[in-house]
Protein backbone atom coordinates (compact mmCIF):
# COMPACT_ATOMS: atom_id res chain seq x y z
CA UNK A 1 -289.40 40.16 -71.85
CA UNK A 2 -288.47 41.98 -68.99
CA UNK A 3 -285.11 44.52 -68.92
CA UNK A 4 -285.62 44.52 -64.92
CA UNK A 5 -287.47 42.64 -62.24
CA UNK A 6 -287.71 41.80 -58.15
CA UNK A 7 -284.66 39.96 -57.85
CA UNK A 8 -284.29 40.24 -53.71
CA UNK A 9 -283.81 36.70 -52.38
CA UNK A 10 -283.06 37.98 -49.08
CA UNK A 11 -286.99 39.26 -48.30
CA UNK A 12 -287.79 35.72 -48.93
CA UNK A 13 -285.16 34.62 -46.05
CA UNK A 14 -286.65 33.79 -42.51
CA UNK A 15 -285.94 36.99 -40.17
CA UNK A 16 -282.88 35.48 -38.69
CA UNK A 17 -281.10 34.58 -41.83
CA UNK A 18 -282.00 37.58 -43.28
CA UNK A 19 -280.46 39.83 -40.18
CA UNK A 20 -277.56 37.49 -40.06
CA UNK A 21 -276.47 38.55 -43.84
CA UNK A 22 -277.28 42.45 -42.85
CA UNK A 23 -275.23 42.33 -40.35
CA UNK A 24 -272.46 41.46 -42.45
CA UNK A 25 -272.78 44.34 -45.45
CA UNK A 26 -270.43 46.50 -46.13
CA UNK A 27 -271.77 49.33 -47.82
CA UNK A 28 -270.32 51.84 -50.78
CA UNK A 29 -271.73 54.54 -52.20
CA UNK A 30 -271.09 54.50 -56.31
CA UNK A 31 -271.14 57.41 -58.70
CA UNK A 32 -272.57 56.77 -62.32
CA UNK A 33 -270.21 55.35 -64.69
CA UNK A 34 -268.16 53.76 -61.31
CA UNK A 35 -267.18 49.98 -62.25
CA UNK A 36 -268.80 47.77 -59.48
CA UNK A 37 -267.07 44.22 -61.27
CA UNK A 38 -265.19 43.59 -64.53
CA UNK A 39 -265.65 40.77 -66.99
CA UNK A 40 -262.66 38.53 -66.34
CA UNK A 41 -261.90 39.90 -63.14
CA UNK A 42 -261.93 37.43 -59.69
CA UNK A 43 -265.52 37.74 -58.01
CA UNK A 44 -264.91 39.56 -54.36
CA UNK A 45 -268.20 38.56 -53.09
CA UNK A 46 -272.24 39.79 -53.61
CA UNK A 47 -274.26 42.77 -53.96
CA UNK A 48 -277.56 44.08 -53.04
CA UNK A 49 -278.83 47.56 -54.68
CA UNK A 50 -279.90 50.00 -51.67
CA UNK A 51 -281.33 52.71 -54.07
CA UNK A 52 -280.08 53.91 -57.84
CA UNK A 53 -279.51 51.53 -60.59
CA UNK A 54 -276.61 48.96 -61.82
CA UNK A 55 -275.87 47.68 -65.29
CA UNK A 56 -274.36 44.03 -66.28
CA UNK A 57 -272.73 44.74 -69.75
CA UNK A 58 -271.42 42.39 -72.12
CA UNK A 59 -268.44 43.82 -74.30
CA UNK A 60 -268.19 42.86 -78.17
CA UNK A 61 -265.15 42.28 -79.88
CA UNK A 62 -265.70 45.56 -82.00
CA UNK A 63 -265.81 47.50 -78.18
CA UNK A 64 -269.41 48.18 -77.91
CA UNK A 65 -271.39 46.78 -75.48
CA UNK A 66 -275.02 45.20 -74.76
CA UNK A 67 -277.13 45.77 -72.01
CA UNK A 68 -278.11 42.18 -70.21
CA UNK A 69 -279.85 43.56 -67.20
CA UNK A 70 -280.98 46.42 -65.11
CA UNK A 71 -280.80 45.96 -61.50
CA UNK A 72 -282.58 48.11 -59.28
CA UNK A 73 -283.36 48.62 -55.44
CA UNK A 74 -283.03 45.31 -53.72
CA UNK A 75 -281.83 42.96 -56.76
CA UNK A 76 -279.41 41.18 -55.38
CA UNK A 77 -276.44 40.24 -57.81
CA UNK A 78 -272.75 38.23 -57.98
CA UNK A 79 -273.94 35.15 -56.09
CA UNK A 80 -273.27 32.88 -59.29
CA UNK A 81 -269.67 33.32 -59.13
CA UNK A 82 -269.34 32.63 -55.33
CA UNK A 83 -270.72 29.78 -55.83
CA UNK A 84 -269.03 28.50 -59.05
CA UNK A 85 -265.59 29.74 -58.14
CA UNK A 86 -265.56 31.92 -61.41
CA UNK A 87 -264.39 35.17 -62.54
CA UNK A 88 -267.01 37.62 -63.25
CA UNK A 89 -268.54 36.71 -67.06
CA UNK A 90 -270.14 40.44 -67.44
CA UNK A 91 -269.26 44.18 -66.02
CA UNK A 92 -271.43 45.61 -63.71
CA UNK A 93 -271.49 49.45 -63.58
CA UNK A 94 -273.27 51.84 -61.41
CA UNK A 95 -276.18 53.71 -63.86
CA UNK A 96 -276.98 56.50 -60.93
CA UNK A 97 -276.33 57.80 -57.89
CA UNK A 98 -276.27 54.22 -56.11
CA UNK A 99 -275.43 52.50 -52.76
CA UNK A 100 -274.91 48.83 -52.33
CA UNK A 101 -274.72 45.99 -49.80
CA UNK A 102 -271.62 44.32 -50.48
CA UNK A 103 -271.53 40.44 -48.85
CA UNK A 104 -267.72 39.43 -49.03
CA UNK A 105 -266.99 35.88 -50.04
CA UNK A 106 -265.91 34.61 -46.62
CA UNK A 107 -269.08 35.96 -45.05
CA UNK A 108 -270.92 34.17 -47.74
CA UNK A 109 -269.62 31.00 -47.80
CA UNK A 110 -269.68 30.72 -43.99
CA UNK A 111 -274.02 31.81 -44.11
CA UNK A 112 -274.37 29.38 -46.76
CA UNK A 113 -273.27 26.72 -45.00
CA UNK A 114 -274.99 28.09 -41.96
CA UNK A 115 -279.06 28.52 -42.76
CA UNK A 116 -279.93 26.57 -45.44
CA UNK A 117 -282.67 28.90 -46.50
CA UNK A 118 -279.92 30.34 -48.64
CA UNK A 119 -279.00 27.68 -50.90
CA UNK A 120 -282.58 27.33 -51.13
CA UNK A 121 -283.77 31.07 -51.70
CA UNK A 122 -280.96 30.92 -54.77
CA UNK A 123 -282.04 27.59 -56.14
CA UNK A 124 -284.94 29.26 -56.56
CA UNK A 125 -283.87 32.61 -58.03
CA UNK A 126 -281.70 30.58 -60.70
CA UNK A 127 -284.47 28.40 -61.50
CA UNK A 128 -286.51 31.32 -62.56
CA UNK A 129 -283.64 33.00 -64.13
CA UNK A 130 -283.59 30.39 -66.38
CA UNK A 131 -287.35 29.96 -66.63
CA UNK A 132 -287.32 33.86 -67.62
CA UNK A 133 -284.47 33.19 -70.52
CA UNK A 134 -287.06 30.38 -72.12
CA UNK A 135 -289.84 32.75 -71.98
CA UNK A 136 -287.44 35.67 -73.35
CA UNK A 137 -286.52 33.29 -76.35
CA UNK A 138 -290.66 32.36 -77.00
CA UNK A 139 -291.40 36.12 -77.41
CA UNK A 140 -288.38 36.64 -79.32
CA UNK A 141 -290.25 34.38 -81.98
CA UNK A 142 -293.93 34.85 -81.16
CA UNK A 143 -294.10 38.72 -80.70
CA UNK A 144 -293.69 41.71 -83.32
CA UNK A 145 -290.73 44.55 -83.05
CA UNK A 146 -293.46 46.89 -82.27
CA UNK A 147 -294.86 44.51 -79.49
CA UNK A 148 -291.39 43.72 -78.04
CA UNK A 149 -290.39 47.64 -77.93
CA UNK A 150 -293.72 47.96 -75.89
CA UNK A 151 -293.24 45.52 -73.41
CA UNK A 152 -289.59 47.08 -72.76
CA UNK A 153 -290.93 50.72 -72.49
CA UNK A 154 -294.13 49.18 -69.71
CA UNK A 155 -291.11 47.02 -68.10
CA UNK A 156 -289.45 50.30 -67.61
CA UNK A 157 -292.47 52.19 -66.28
CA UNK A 158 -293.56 49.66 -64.43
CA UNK A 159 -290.46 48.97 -62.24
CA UNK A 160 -289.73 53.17 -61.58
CA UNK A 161 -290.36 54.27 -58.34
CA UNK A 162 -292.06 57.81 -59.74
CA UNK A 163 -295.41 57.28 -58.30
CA UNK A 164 -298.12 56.58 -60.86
CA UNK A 165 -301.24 59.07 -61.80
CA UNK A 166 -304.03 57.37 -63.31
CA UNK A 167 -302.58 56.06 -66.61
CA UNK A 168 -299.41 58.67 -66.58
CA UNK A 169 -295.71 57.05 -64.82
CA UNK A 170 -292.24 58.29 -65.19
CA UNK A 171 -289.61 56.34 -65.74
CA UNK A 172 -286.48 57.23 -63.37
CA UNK A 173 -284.43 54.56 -65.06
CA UNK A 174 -281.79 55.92 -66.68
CA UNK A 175 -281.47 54.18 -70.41
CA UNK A 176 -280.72 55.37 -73.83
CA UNK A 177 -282.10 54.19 -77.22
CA UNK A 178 -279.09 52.10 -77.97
CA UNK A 179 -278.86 50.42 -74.73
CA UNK A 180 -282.60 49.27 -75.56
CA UNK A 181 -281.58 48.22 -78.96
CA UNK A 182 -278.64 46.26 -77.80
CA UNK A 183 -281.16 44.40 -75.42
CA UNK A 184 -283.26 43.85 -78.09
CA UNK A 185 -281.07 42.95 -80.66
CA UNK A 186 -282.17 45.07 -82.68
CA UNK A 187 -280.46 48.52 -84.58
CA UNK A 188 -281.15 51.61 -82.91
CA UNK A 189 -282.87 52.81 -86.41
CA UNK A 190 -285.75 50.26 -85.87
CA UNK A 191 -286.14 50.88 -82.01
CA UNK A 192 -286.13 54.61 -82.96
CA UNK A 193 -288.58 53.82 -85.77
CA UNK A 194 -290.97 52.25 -83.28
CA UNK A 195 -290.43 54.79 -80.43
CA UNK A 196 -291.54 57.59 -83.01
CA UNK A 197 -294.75 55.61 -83.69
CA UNK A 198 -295.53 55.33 -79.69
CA UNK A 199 -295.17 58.91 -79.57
CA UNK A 200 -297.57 59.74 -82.62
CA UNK A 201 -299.94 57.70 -81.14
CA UNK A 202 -298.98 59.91 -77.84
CA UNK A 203 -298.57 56.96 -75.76
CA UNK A 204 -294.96 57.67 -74.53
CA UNK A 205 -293.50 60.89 -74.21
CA UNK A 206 -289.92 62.66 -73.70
CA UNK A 207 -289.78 66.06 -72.15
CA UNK A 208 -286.32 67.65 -70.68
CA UNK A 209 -284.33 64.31 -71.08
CA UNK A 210 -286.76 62.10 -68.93
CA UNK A 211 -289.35 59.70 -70.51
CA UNK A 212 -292.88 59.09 -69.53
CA UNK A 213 -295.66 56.75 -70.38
CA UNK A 214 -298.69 59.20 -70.61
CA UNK A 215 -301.00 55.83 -71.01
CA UNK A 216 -300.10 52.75 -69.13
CA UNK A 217 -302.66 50.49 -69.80
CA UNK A 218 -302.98 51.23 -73.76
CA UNK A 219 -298.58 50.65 -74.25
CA UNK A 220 -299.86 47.56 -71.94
CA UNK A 221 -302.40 46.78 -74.52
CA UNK A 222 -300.49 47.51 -77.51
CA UNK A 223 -297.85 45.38 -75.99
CA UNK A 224 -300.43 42.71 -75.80
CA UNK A 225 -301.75 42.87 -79.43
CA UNK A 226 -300.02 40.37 -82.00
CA UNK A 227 -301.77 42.70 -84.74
CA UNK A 228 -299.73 45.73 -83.20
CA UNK A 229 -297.55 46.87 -85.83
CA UNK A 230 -295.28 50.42 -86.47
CA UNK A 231 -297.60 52.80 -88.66
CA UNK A 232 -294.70 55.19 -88.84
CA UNK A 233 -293.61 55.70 -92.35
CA UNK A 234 -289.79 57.22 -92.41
């Protein structure tokens, strides 16, 4: 159950594809809240994230959203509707301070065709896309709320850049309660619920907006446990 992960097919390229496709970026710098690509809108071509954070959103008819991913430094993202000839299904907005690669669709098509490492490198990232929605689904219906808040909050720590000290790590990604609970599924009242336990145990932490897991390897552990439940009585 992971919120974010190493999506960067191109550090899996040989050197020349690779350089070949870097050669080619165009990059723009993005201020939080700037729309990188709108659901419905024609696909222009791919991204890579070159530092700060982008979020695919899904819209609901009553106007809120849910969070689907978090894509951070070197997740590549878009690729899917290059090569399906589709508009874009989600919105993608800029969460930080953030600069991207952008690969135009001309340029893409054209390296495609030209190393087939490519094709290859995204057959693979699909296939464990979809490998990762199976798994997501299992510990939807193997795991407690508790257990599935946990493994969130460790995702989070463990993909921030803020350098860990012993068991204590940051997390620089910026994400609010309900953007959890929409990835979840789940209200914001239980994630809340579940959060408050964490920090009576004084496993996570919130100080001056930013949050922190003061023990990594006990929310790992906790995450773990099937008999990890919420002791917090409201």
């Amino acid at each position: 159950m992971r919120i974010a992960g190493h999506l960067n097919w191109i550090d899996e390229l040989p050197a020349a594809a690779q350089a070949a496709i870097k050669e080619r970026f165009v990059y723009r710098d993005l201020e939080p809240g700037e729309l990188v690509g709108e659901s419905g809108q024609p696909s222009e071509g791919m991204y890579q994230v070159q530092s700060g954070h982008i979020k695919m959103l899904a819209y609901n008819p009553d106007g809120e959203h849910s969070l689907i991913i978090i894509y951070i430094r070197g997740n590549c993202f878009g690729e899917s509707t290059l090569i399906a000839r589709r508009p874009h299904h989600h919105t993608t907005i800029a969460a930080s301070p953030t600069r991207v690669g952008f690969l135009k669709q001309a340029d893409f098509d054209e390296l495609y065709s030209q190393y087939t490492s490519i094709p290859e490198a995204l057959c693979r990232k699909f296939a464990r896309g979809l490998s990762s929605m199976i798994a997501y689904r299992e510990t939807q219906n193997q795991t407690t709320v508790a257990q599935r808040v946990a493994l969130v909050l460790h995702n989070l720590a463990e993909i921030s850049e803020a350098p860990q000290l012993g068991r204590y790590r940051e997390i620089d990604v910026p994400i609010t309660i309900s953007e959890v609970s929409s990835f979840l599924g789940l209200t914001r009242q239980t994630v809340q619920k579940e959060i408050t336990a964490l920090k009576r145990r004084e496993v996570i932490s919130k100080t001056q907006g930013t949050w922190a897991v003061r023990d990594m390897l006990q929310l790992s552990n906790l995450a773990q446990s099937q008999e990890f439940q919420s002791d917090y009585i409201e």
